[in-house]
Protein backbone atom coordinates (compact mmCIF):
# COMPACT_ATOMS: atom_id res chain seq x y z
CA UNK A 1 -15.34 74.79 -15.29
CA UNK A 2 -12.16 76.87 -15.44
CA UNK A 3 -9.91 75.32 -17.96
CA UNK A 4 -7.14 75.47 -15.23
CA UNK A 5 -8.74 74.12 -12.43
CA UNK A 6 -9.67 71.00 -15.65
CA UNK A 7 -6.17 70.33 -16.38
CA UNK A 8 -5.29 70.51 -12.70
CA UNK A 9 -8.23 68.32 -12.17
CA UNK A 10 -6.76 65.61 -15.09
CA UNK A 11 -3.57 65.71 -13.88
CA UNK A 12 -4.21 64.13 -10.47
CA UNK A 13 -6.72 61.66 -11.66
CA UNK A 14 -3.84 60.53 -14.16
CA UNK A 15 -1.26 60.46 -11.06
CA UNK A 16 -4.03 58.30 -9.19
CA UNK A 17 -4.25 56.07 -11.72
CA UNK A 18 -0.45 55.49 -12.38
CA UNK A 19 -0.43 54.91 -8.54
CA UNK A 20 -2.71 52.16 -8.52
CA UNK A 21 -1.15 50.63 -11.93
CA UNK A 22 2.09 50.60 -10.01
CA UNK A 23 0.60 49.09 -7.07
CA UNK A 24 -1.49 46.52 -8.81
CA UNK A 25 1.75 45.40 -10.14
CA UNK A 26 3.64 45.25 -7.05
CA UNK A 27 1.39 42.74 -5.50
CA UNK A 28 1.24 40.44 -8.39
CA UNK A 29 4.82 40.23 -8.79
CA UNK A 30 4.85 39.14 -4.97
CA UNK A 31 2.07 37.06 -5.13
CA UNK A 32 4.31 35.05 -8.10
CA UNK A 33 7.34 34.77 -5.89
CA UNK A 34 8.01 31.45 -4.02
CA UNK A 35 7.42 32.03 -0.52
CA UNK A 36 10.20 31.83 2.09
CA UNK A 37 9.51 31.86 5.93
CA UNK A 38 11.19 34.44 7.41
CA UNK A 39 13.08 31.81 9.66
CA UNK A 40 14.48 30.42 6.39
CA UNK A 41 15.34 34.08 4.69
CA UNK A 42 17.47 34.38 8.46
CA UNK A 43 18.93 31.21 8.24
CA UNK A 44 22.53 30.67 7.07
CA UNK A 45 22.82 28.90 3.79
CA UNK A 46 24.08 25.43 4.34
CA UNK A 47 27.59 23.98 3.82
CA UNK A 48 26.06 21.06 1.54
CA UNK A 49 26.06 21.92 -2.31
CA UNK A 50 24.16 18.56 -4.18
CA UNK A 51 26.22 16.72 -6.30
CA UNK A 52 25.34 14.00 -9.52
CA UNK A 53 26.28 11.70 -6.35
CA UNK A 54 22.62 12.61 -4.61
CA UNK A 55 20.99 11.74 -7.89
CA UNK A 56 21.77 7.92 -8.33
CA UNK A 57 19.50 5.46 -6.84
CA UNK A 58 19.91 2.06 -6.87
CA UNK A 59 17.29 -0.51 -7.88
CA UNK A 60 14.81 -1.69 -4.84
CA UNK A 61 12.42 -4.49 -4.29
CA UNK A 62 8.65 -3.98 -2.81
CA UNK A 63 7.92 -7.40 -0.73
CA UNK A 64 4.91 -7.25 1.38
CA UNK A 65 5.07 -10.81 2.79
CA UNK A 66 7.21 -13.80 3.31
CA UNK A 67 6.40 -15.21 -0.17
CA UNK A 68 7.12 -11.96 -2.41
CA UNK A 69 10.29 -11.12 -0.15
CA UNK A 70 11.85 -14.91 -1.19
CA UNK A 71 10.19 -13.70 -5.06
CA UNK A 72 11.97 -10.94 -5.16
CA UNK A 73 15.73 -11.50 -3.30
CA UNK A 74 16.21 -15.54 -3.87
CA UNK A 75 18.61 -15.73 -6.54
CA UNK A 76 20.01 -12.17 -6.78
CA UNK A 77 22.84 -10.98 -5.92
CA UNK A 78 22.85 -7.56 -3.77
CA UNK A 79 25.74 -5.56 -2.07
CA UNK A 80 25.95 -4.45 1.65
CA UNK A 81 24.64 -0.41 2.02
CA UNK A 82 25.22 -0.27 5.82
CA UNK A 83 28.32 -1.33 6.41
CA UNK A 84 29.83 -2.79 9.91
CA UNK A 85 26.44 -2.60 11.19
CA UNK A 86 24.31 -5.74 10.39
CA UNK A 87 25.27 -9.08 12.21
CA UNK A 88 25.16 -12.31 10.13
CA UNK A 89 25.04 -15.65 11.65
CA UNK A 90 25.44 -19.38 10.56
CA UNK A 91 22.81 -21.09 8.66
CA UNK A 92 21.59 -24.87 9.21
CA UNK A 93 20.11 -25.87 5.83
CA UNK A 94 19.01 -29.19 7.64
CA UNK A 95 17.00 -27.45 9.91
CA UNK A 96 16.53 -24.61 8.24
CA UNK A 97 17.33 -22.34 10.83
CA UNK A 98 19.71 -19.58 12.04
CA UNK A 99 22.00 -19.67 15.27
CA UNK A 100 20.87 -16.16 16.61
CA UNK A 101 22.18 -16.16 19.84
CA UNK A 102 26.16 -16.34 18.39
CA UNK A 103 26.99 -14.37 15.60
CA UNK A 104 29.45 -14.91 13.25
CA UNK A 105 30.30 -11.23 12.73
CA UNK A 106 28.82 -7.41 10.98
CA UNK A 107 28.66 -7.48 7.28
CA UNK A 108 31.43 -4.92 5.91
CA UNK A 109 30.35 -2.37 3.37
CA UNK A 110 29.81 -3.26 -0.25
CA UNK A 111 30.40 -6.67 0.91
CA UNK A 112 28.75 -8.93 -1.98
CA UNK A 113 26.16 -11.51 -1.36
CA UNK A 114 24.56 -14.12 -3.30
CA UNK A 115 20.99 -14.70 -1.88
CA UNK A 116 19.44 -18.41 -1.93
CA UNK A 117 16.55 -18.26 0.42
CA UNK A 118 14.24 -16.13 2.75
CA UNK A 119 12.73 -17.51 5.42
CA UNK A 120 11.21 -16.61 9.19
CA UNK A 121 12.66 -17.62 12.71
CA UNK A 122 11.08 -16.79 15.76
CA UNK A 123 13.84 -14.20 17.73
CA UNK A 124 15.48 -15.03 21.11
CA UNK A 125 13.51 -13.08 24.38
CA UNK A 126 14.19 -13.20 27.60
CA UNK A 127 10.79 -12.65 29.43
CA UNK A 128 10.69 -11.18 32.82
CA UNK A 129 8.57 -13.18 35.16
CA UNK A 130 4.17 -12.24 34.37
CA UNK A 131 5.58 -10.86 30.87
CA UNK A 132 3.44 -12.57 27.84
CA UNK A 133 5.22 -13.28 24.81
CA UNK A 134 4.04 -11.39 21.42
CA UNK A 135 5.66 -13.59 18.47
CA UNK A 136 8.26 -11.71 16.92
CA UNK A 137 9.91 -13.37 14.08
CA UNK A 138 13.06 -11.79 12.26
CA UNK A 139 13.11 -11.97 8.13
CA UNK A 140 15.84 -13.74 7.03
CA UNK A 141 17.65 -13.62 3.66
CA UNK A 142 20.13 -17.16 3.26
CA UNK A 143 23.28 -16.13 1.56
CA UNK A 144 26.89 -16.94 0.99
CA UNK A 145 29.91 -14.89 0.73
CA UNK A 146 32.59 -15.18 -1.36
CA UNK A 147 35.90 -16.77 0.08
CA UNK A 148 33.86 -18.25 2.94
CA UNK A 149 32.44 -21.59 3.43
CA UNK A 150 28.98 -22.69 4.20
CA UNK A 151 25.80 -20.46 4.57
CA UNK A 152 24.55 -17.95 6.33
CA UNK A 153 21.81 -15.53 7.59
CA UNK A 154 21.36 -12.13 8.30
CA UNK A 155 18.05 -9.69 8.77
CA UNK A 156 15.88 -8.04 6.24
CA UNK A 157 13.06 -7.31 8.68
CA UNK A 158 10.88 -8.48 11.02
CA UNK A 159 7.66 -9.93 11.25
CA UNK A 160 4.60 -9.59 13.90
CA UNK A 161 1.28 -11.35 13.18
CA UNK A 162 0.51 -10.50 9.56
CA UNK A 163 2.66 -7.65 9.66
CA UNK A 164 5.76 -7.18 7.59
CA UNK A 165 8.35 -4.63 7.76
CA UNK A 166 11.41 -4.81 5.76
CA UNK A 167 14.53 -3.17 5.62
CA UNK A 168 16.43 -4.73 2.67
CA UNK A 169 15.95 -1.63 0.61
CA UNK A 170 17.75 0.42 3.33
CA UNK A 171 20.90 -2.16 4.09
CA UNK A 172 21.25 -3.44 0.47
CA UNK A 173 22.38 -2.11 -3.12
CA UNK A 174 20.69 -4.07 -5.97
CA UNK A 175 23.03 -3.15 -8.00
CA UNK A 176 26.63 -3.13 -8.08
CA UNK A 177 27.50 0.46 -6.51
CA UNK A 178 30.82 0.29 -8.70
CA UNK A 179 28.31 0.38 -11.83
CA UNK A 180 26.08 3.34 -10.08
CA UNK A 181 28.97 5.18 -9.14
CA UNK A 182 31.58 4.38 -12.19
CA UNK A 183 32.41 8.36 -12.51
CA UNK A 184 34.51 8.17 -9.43
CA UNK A 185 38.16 7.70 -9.84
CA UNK A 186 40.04 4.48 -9.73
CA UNK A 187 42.13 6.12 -6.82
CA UNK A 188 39.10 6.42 -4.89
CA UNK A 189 37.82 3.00 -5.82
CA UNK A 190 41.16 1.35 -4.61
CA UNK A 191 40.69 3.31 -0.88
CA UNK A 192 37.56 1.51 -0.98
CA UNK A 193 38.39 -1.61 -1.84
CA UNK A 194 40.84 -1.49 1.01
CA UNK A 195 38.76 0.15 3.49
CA UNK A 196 40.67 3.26 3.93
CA UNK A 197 39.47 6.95 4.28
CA UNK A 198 41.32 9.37 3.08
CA UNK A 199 41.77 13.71 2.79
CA UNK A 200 39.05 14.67 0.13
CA UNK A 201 36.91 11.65 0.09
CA UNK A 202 33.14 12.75 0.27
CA UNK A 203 30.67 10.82 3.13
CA UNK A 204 29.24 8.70 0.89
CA UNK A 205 32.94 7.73 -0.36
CA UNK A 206 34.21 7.09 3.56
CA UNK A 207 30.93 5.25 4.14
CA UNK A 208 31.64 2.91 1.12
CA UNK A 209 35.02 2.62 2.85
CA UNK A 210 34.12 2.55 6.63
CA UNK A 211 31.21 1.68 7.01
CA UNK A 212 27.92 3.45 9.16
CA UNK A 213 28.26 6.26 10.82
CA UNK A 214 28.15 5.44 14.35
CA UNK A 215 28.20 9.12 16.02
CA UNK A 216 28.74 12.58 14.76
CA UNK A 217 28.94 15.69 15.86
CA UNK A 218 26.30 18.85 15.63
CA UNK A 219 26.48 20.10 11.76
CA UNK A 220 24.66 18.86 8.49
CA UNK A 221 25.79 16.16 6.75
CA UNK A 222 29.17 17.14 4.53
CA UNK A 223 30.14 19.51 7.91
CA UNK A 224 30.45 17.59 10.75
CA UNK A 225 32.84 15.13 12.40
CA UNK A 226 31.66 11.61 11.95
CA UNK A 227 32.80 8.85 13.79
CA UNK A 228 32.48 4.56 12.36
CA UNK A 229 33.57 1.51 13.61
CA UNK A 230 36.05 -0.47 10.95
CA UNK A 231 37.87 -3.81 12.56
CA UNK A 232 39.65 -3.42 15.81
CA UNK A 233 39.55 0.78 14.93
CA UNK A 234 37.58 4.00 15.76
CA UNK A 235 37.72 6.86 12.99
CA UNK A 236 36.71 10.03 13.33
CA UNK A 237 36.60 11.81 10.36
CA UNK A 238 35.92 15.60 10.14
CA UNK A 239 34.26 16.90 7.03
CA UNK A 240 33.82 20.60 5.56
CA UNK A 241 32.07 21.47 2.33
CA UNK A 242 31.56 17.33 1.83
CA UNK A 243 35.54 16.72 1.59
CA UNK A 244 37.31 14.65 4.27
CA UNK A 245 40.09 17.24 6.27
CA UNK A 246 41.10 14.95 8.80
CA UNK A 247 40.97 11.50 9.38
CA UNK A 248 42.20 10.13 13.22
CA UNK A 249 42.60 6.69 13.97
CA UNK A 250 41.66 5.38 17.49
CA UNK A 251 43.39 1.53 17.81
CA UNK A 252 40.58 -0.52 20.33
């Protein structure tokens, strides 16, 4: 073979080879990459940064029956999640019973609870004439409340044949959210104490305050109006980049 036509020869089999070298390593590096949809790599990036806030979890309690809910929540004291939202009623301890048809009121946030009891009561229905009645019974923690006489009731599930579903884990802190959430200041702890949003508080601080959000407007949570019921008031209170901007007061 001519010696030029060799070296001509070499030099393209070397350039195929870097080729492929190159393009061998291409599609391992993608194949290494975390994959992203192409609806997500469109998407805007959200308003919402994660704070330590997101990474504190209270204690919770796994009852699967009448017996292990009383194990676990008799005795303990636990602190209102949802607030404004759950109704509470009297308690009879003679007949061991609730009055659900009147309730006393809706337990305000962080409200503090000492639990004595859980027990089952069939609910009220109203049954429309040819309607058969399924037995639904409501779980029932017994508590009292500081600075208020006698006992009381209030919902930590309900109960259908041998089924149990429980929400206690949802409505209650078991453990004092002023201990989980210590780091904030005292200035926000006082607005809290005394139910009052204000400019910079984050949703989970105006919740603590207010209560459950009862509507909101289209946006992800931190960038959004949100709207809760606190005594005889309405609040909306617009949010952007988690901090409170403006805080307006409707008087019912």
């Amino acid at each position: 073979m001519n010696p030029k036509i060799g070296k001509r020869v070499l030099l393209v089999l070397l350039l195929v080879m870097v080729l492929v070298a190159i393009r061998t390593g291409y599609i391992l590096y993608q194949r290494t990459r975390p994959f992203t949809s192409p609806a997500a790599a469109s998407a805007p990036a959200s308003g919402y940064h994660p704070t330590s806030d997101d990474y504190i979890t209270s204690p919770k309690i796994f009852p699967y029956d009448l017996k292990s809910a009383a194990k676990e929540m008799a005795g303990k004291t636990v602190w209102v999640r949802v607030g404004n939202a759950l109704p509470y009623y009297r308690y009879n301890p003679g007949s061991h019973s609730a009055d659900l048809a009147h309730k006393v009121g809706v337990l305000p946030p962080l409200d503090q609870l000492q639990v004595k009891d859980v027990f089952l009561q069939r609910a009220p229905v109203a049954l429309a004439p040819g309607q058969v009645a399924i037995v639904h019974r409501q779980i029932l923690a017994v508590f009292e409340r500081p600075g208020q006489t006698g006992s009381f009731a209030t919902s930590i599930g309900t109960n259908t044949g041998d089924d149990f579903q429980f929400t206690a884990n949802d409505n209650f802190f078991f453990a004092d959210p002023r201990e989980l959430y210590k780091h904030w200041p005292s200035e926000i702890w006082s607005a809290i104490d005394q139910h009052q949003a204000r400019k910079g508080m984050s949703e989970l601080q105006v919740s603590f305050a207010l209560g459950a959000v009862f509507g909101a407007t289209r946006g992800e949570y931190g960038d959004r109006t949100a709207q809760y019921r606190s005594g005889d008031s309405l609040f909306n209170v617009t949010f952007e980049n988690n901090h409170a901007l403006a805080i307006v007061e409707q008087k019912n």
